[in-house]
N, C-alpha and C. Protein backbone atom coordinates (compact mmCIF):
# COMPACT_ATOMS: atom_id res chain seq x y z
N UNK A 1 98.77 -59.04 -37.93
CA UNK A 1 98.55 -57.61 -37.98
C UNK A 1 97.20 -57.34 -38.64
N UNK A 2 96.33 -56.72 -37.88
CA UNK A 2 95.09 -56.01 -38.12
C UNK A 2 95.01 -54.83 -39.72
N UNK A 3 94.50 -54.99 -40.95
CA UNK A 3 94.36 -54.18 -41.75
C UNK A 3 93.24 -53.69 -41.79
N UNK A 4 92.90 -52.19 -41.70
CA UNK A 4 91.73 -51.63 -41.82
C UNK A 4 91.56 -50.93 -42.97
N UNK A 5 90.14 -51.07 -43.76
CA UNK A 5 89.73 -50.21 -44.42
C UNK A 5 90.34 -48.44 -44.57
N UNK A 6 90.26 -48.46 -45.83
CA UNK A 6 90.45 -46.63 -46.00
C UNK A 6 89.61 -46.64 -45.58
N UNK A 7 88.56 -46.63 -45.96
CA UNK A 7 86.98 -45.89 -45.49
C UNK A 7 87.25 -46.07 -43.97
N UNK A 8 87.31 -46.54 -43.55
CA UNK A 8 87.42 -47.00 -41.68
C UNK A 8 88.51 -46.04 -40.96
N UNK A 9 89.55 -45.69 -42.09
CA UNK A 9 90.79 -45.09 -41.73
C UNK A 9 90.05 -43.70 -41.72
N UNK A 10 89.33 -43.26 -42.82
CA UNK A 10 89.06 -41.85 -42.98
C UNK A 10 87.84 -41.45 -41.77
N UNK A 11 87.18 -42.75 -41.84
CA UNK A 11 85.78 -42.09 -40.43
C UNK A 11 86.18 -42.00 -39.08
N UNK A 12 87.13 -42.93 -39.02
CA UNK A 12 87.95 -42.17 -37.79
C UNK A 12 88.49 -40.88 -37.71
N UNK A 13 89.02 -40.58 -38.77
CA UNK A 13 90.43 -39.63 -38.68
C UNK A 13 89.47 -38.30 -38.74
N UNK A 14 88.61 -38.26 -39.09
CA UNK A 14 87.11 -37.61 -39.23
C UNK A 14 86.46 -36.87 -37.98
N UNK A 15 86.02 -38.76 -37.54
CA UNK A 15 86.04 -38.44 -36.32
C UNK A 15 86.51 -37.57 -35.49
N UNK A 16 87.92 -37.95 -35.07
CA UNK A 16 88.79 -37.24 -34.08
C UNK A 16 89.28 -35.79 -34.41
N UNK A 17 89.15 -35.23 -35.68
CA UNK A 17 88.90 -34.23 -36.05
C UNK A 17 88.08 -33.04 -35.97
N UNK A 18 86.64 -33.97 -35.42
CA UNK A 18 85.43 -33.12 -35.50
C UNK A 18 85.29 -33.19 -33.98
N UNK A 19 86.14 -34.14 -32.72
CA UNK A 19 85.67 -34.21 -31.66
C UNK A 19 86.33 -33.28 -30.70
N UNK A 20 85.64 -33.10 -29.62
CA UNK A 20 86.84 -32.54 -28.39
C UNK A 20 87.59 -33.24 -27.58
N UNK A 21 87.43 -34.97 -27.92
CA UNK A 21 87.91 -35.94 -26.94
C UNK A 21 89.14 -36.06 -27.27
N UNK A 22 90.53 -37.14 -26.45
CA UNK A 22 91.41 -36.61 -26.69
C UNK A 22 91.16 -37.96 -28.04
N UNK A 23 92.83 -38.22 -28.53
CA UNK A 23 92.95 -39.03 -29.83
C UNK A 23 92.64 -40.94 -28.96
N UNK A 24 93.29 -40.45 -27.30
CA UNK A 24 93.28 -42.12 -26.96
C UNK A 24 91.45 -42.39 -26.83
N UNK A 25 90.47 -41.41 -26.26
CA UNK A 25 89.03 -41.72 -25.76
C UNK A 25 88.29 -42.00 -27.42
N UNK A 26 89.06 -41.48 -28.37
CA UNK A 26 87.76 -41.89 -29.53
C UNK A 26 88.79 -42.89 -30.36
N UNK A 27 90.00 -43.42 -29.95
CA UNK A 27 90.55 -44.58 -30.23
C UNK A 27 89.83 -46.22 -30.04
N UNK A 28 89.44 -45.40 -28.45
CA UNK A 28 88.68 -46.16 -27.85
C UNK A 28 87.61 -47.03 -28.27
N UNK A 29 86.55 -45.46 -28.88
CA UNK A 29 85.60 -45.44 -29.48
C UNK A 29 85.34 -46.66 -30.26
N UNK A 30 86.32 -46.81 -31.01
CA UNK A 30 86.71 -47.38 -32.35
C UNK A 30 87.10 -48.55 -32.25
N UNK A 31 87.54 -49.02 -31.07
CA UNK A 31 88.27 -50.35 -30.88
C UNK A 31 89.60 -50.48 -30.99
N UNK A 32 90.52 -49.57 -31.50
CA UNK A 32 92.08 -49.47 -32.12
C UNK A 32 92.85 -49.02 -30.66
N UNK A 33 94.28 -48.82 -31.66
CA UNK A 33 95.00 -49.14 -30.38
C UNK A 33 95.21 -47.16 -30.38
N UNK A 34 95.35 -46.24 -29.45
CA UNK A 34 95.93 -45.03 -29.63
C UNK A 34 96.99 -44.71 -30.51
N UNK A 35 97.51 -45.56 -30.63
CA UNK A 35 98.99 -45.13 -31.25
C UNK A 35 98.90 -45.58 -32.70
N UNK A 36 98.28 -46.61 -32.84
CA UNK A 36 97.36 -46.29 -34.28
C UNK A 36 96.99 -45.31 -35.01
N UNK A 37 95.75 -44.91 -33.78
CA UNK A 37 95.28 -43.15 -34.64
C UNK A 37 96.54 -42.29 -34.71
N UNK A 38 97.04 -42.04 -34.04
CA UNK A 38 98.05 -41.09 -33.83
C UNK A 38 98.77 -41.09 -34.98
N UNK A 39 99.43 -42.20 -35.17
CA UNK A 39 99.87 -42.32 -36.81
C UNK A 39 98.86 -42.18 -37.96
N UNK A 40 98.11 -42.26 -38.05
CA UNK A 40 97.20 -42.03 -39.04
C UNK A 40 97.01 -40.77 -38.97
N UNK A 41 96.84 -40.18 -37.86
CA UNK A 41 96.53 -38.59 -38.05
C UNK A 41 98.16 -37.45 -38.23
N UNK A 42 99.22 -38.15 -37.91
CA UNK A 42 100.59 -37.93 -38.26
C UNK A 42 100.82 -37.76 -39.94
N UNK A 43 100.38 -39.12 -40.42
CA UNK A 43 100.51 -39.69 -42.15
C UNK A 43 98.96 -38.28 -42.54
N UNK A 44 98.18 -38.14 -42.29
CA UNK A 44 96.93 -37.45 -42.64
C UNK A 44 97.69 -36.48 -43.02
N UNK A 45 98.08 -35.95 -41.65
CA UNK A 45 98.46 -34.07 -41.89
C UNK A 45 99.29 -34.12 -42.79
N UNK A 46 100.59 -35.11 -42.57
CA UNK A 46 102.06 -34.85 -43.53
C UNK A 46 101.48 -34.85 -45.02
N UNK A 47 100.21 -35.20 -45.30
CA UNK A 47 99.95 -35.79 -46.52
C UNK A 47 99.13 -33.91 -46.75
N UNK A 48 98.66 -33.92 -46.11
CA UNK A 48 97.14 -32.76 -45.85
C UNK A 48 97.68 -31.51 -44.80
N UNK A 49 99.12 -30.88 -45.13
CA UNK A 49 99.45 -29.59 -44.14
C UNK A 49 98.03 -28.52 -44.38
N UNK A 50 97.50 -28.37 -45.33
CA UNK A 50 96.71 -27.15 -45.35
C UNK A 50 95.30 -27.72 -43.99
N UNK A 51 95.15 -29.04 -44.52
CA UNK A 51 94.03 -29.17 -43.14
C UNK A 51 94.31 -28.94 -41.54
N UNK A 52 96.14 -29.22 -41.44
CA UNK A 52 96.67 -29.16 -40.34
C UNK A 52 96.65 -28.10 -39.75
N UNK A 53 97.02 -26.66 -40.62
CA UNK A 53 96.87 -25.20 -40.54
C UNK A 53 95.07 -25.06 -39.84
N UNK A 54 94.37 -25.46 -41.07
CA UNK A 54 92.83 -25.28 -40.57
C UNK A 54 92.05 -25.50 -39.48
N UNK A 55 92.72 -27.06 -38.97
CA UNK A 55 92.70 -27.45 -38.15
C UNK A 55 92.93 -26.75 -36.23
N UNK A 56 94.37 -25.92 -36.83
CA UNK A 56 94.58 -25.23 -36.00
C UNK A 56 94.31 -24.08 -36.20
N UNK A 57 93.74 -23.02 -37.27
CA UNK A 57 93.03 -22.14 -37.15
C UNK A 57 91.88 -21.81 -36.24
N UNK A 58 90.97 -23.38 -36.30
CA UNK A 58 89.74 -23.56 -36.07
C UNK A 58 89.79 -23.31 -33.91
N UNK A 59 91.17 -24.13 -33.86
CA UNK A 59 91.56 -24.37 -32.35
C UNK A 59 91.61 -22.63 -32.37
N UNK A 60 91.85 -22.13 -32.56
CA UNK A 60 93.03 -20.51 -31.81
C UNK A 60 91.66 -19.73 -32.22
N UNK A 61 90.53 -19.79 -33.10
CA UNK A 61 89.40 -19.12 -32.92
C UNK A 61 88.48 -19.09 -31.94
N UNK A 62 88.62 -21.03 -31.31
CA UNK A 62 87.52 -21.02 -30.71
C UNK A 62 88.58 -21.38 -28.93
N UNK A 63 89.62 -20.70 -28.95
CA UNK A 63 90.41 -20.41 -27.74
C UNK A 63 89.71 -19.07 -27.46
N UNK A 64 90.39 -17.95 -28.70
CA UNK A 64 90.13 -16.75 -28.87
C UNK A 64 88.52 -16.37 -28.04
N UNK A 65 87.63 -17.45 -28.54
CA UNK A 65 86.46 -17.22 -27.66
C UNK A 65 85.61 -17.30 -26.70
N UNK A 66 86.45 -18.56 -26.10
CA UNK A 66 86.41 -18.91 -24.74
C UNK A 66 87.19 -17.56 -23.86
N UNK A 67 88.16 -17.32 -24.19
CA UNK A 67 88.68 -16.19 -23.55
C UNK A 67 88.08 -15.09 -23.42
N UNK A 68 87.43 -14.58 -24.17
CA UNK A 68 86.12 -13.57 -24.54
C UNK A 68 84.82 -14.06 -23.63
N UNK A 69 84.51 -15.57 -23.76
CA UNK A 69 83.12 -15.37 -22.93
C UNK A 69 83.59 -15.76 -21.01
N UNK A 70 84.78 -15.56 -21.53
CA UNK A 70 85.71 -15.63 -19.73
C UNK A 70 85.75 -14.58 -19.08
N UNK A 71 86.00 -13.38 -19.79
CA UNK A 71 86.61 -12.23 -19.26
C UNK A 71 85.34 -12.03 -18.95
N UNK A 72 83.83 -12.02 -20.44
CA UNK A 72 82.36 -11.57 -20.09
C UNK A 72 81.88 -11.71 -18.67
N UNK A 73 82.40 -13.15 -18.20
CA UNK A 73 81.94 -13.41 -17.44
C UNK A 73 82.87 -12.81 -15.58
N UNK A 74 84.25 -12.87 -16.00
CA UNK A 74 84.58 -11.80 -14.77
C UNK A 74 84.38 -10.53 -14.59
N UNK A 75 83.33 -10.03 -15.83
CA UNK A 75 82.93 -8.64 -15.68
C UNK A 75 81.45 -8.77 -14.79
N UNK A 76 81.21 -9.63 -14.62
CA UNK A 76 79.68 -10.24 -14.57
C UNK A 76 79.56 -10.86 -13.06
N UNK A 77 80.87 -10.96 -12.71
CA UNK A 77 80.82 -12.01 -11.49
C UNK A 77 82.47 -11.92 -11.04
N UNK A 78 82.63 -10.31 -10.42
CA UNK A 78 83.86 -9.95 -10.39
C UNK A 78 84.51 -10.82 -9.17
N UNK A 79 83.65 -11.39 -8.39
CA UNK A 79 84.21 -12.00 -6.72
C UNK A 79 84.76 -13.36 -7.70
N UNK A 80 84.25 -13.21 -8.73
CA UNK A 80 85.53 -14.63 -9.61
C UNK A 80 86.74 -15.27 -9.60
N UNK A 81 87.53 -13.45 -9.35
CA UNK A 81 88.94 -13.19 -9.94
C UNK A 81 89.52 -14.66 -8.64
């Protein structure tokens, strides 16, 4: 069995935090197995709920604004619908 660094544990978990890819493409990244990260980012949150919240704050803001520069744009280019 493979032991990795904290530090290695946290620049991932970092990583996949800061990315839009899913958890298996920057698993990838990394050399690990998916289901690896997945637990690590499982153990993260359970450890870290307030980042989990933030985390998903950050998601439902920048939904919130895609939806906004969506609609901009079926106002803009109504043969869209």
């Amino acid at each position: 069995m493979v032991r990795y660094s904290d530090d290695f544990r946290r620049e991932v978990i970092a990583a996949r935090r800061q990315s839009h890819e899913t958890t298996a493409q920057v698993a990838r990244q990394y050399g690990i197995a998916p289901g690896t990260l997945k637990s690590w980012m499982d153990k993260f949150y359970a450890e870290n709920p307030q980042e989990l919240e933030a985390d998903n704050r950050a998601l439902r803001d920048e939904h919130a604004q895609l939806l906004a520069e969506q609609e901009e744009l079926r106002k803009q280019l109504p043969w869209l619908k």
